[in-house]
C-alpha atoms as a PDB file:
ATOM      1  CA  UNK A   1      11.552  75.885 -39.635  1.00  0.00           C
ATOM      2  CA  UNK A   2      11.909  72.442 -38.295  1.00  0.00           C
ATOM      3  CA  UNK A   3      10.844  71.080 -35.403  1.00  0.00           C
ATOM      4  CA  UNK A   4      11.315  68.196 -33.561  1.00  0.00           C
ATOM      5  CA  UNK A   5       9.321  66.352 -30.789  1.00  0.00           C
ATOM      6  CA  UNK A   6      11.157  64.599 -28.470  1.00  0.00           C
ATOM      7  CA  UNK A   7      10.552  62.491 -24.618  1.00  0.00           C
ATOM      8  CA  UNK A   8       9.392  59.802 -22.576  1.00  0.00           C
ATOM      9  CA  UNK A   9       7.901  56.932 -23.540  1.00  0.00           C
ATOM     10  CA  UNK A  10       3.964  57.244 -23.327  1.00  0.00           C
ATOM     11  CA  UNK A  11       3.968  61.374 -23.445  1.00  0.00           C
ATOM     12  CA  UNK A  12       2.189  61.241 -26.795  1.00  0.00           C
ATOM     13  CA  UNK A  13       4.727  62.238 -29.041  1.00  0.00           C
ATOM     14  CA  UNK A  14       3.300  60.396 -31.927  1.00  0.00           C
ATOM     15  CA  UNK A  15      -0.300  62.319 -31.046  1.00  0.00           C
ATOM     16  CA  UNK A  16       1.511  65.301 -31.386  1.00  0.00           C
ATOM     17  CA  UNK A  17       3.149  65.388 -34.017  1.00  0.00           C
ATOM     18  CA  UNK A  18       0.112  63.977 -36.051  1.00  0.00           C
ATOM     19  CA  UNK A  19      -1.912  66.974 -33.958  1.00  0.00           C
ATOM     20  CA  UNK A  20       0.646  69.650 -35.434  1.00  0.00           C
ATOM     21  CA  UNK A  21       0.825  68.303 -38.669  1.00  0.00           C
ATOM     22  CA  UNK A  22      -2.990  69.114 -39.260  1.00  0.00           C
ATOM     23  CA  UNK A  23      -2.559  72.280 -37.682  1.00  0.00           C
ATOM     24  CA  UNK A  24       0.005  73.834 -40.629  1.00  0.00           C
ATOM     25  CA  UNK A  25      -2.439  75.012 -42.512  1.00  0.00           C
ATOM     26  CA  UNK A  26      -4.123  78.333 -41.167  1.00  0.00           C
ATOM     27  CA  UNK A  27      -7.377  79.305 -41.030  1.00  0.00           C
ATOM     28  CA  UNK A  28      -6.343  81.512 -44.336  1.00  0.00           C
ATOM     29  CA  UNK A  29      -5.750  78.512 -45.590  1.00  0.00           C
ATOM     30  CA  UNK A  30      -2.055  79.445 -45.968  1.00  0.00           C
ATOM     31  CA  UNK A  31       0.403  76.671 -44.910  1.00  0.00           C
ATOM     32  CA  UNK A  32       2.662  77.104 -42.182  1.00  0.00           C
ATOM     33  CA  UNK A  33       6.261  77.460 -42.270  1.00  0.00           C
ATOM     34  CA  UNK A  34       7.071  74.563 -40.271  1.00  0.00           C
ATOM     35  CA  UNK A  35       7.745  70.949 -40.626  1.00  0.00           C
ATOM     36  CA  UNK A  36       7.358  68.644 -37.701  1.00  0.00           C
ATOM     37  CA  UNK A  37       9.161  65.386 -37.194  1.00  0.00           C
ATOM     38  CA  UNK A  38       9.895  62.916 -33.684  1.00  0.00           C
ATOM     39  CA  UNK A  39      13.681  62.677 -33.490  1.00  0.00           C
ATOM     40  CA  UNK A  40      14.453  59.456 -33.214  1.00  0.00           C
ATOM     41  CA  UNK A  41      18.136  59.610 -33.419  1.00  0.00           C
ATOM     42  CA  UNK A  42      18.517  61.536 -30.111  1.00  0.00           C
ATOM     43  CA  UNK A  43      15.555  59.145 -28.575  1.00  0.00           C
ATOM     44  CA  UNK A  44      17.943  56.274 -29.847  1.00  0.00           C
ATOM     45  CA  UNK A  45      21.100  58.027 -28.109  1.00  0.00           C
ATOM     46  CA  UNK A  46      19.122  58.652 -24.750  1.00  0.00           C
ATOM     47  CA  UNK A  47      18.407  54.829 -24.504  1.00  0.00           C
ATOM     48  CA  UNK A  48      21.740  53.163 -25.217  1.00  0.00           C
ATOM     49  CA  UNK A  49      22.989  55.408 -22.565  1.00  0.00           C
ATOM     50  CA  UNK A  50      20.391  55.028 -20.013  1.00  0.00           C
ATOM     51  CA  UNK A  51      20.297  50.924 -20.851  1.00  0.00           C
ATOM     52  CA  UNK A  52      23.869  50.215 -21.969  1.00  0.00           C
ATOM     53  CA  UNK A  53      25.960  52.968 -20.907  1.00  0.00           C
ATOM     54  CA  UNK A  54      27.110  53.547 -24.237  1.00  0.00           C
ATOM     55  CA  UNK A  55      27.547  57.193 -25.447  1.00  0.00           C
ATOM     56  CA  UNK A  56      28.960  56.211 -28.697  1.00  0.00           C
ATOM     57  CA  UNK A  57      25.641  57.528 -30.909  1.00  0.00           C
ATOM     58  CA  UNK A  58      25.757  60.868 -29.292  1.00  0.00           C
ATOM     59  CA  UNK A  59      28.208  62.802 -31.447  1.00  0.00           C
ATOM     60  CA  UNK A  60      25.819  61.226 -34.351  1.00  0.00           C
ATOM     61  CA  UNK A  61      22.633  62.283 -32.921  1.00  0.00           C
ATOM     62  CA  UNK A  62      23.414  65.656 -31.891  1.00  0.00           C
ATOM     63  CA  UNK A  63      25.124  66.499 -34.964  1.00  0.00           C
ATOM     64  CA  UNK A  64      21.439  65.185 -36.764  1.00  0.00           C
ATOM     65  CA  UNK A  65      19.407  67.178 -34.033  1.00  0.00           C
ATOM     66  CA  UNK A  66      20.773  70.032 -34.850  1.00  0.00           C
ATOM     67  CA  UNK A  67      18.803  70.842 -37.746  1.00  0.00           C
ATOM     68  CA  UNK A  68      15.758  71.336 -35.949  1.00  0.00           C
ATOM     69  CA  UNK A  69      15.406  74.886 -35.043  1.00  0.00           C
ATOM     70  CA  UNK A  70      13.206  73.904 -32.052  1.00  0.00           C
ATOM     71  CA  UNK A  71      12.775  71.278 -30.093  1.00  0.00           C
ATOM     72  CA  UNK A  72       9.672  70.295 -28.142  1.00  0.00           C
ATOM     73  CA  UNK A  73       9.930  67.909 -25.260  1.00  0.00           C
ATOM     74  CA  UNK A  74       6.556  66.199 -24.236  1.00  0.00           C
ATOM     75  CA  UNK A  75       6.069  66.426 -20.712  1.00  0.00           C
ATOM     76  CA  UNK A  76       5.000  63.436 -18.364  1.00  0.00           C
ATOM     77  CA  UNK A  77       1.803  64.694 -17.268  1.00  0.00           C
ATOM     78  CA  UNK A  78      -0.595  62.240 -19.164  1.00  0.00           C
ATOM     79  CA  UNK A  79      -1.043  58.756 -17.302  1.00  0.00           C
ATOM     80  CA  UNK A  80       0.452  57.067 -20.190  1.00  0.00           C
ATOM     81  CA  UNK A  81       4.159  58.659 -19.169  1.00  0.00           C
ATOM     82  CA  UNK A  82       3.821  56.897 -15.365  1.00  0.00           C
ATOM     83  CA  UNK A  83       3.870  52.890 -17.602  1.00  0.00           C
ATOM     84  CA  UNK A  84       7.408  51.830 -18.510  1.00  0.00           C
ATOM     85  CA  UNK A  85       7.877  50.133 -21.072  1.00  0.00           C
ATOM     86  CA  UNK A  86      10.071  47.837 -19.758  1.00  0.00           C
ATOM     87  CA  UNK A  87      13.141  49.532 -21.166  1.00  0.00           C
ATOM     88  CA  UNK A  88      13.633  53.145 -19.491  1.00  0.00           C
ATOM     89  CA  UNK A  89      11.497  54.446 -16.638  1.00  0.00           C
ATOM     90  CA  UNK A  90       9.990  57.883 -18.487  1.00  0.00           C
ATOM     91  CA  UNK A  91      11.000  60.135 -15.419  1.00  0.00           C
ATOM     92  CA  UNK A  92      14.671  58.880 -15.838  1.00  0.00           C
ATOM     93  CA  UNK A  93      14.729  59.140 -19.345  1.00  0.00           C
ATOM     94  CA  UNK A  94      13.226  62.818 -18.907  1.00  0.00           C
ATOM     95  CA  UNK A  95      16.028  64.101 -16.764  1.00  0.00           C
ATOM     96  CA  UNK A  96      18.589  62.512 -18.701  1.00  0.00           C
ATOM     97  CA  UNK A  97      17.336  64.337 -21.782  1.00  0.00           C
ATOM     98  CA  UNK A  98      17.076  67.483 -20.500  1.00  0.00           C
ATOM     99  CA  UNK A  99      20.121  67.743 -18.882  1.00  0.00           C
ATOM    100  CA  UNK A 100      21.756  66.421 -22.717  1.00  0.00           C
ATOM    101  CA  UNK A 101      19.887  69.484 -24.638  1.00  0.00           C
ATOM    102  CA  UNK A 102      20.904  71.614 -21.646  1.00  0.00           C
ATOM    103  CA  UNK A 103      24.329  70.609 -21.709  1.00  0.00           C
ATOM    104  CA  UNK A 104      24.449  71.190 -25.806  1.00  0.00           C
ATOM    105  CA  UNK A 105      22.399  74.920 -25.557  1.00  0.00           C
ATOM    106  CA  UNK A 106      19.785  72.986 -27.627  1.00  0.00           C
ATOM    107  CA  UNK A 107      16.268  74.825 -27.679  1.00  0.00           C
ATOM    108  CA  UNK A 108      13.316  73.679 -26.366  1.00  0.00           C
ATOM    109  CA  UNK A 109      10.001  74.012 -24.721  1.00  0.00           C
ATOM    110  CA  UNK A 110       8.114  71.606 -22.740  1.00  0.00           C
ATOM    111  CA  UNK A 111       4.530  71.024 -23.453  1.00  0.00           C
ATOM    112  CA  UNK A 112       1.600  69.483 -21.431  1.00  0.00           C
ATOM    113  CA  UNK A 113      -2.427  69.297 -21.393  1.00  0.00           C
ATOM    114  CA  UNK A 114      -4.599  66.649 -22.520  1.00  0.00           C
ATOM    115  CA  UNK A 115      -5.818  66.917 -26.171  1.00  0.00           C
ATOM    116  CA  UNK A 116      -6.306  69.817 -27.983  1.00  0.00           C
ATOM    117  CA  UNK A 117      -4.540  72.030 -24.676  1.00  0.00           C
ATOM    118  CA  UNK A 118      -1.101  69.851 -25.369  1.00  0.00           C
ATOM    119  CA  UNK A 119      -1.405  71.034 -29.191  1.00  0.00           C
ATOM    120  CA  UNK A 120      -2.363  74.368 -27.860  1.00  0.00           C
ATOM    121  CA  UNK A 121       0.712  75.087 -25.596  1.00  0.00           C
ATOM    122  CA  UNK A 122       2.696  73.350 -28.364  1.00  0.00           C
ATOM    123  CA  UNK A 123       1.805  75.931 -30.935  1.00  0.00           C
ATOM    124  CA  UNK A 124       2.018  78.641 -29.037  1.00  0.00           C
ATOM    125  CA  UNK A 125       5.714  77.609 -28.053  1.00  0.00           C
ATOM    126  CA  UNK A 126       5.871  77.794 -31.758  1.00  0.00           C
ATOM    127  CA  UNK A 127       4.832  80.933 -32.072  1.00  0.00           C
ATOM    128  CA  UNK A 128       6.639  82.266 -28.973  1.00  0.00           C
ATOM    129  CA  UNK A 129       9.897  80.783 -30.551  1.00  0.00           C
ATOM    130  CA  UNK A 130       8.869  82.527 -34.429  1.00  0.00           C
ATOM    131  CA  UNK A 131       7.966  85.735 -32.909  1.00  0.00           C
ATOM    132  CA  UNK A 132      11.993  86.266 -31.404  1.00  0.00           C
ATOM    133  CA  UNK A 133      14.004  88.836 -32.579  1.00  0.00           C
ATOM    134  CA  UNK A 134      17.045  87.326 -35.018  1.00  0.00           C
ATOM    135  CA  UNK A 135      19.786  87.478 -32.338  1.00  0.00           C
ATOM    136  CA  UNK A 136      23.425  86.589 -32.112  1.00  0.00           C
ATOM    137  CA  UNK A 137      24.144  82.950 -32.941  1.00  0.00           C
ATOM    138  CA  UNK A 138      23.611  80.101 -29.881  1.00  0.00           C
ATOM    139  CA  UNK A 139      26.594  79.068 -28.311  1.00  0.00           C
ATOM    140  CA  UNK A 140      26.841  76.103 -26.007  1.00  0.00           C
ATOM    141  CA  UNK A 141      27.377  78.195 -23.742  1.00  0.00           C
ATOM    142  CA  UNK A 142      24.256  79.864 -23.848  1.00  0.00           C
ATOM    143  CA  UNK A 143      21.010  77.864 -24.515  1.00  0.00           C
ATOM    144  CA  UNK A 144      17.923  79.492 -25.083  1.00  0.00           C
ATOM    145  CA  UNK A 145      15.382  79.811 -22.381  1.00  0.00           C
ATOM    146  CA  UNK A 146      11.826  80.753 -22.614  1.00  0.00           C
ATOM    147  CA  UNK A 147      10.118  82.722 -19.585  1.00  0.00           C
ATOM    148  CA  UNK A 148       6.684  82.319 -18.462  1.00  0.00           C
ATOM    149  CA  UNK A 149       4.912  83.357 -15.682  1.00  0.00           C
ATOM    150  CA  UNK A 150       3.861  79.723 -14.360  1.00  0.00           C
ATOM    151  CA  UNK A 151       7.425  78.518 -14.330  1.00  0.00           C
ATOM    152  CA  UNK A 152       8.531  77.124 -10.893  1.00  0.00           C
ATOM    153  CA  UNK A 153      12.165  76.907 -11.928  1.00  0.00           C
ATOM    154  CA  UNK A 154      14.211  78.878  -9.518  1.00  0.00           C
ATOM    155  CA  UNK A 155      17.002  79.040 -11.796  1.00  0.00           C
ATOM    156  CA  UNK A 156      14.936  80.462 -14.766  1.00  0.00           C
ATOM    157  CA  UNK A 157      13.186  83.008 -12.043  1.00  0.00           C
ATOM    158  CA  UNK A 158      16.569  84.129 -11.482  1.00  0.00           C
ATOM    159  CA  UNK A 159      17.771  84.195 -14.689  1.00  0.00           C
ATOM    160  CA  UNK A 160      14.304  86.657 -15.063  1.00  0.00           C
ATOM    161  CA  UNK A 161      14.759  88.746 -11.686  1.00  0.00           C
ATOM    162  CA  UNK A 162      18.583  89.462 -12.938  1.00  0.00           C
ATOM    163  CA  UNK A 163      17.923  91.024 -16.093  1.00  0.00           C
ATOM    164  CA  UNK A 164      14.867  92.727 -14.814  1.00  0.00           C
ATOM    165  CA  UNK A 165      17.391  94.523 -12.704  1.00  0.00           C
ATOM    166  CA  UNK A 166      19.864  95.355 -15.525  1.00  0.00           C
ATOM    167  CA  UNK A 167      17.127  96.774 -17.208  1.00  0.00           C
ATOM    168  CA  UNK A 168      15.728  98.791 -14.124  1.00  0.00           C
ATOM    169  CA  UNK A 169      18.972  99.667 -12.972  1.00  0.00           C
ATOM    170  CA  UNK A 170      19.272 103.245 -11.284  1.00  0.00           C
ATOM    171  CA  UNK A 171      21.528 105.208 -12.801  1.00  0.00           C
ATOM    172  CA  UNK A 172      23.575 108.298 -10.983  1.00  0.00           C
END
């Protein structure tokens, strides 16, 4: 599987993926089946849009980004994220990329914590994403979503509540 770690200037990208690359060995000693790389293609995209306004590199990045199976997006909870770095303000440049890998059904889960939490929730998206049951193939027009009980999104909660429902449904 390939991953790739993408987001914000300052949300310790770099950390992480150093972080997860010590982790692929198991405590068996067995490697994992993973390979984990920041996409800098996509990061590349992301800023000559938000700087230039020029979507030229996107057809070129996506098509690249594609190979990763997952994708996880660094979240801009350390105090690093709130410093621009004089190019893109990092809560800009997070919208704008998640509304791109919404908008192309690319998969991905956000990670935070400080440390050895942030490779924590990282690896346990990892597993979350491993553990899921071969299904039909992604289509743009329906990206992958992963529910958890501490998500605030109302859309995903709705998304939950409405196949709760289907499953629960009373029957006559």
């Amino acid at each position: 599987m390939q991953i790739a770690i993408v987001g914000a200037t300052g949300t310790g990208k770099s950390t992480l993926t150093g972080a997860l690359g010590t982790a692929r060995t198991s405590a068996d000693g067995a490697p994992a089946k993973w390979m984990v790389t920041e996409a800098p293609a996509l990061t590349e995209a992301l800023t000559r849009d938000l700087l230039f306004q020029d979507t030229s590199f996107y057809p070129q990045a996506l098509r690249l980004h594609r190979q990763f199976s997952l994708t996880l997006l660094t979240g801009l909870d350390l105090p690093s994220a709130a410093v621009a770095d004089g190019r893109v303000q990092p809560t800009l440049f997070d919208q704008r990329l998640r509304q791109v890998m919404d908008g192309q059904a690319i998969p991905y889960a956000v990670v935070y914590g400080r440390g050895q939490d942030r490779t924590d929730c990282a690896l346990q998206a990892i597993a979350h994403h491993n553990s899921r049951a071969p299904t039909r193939p992604r289509s743009a027009a329906t990206p992958w979503h992963w529910n958890c009980d501490t998500c605030s999104d109302a859309d995903c909660e709705h998304r939950l509540f409405r196949a709760l429902l289907k499953s629960a449904s009373v029957r006559t």
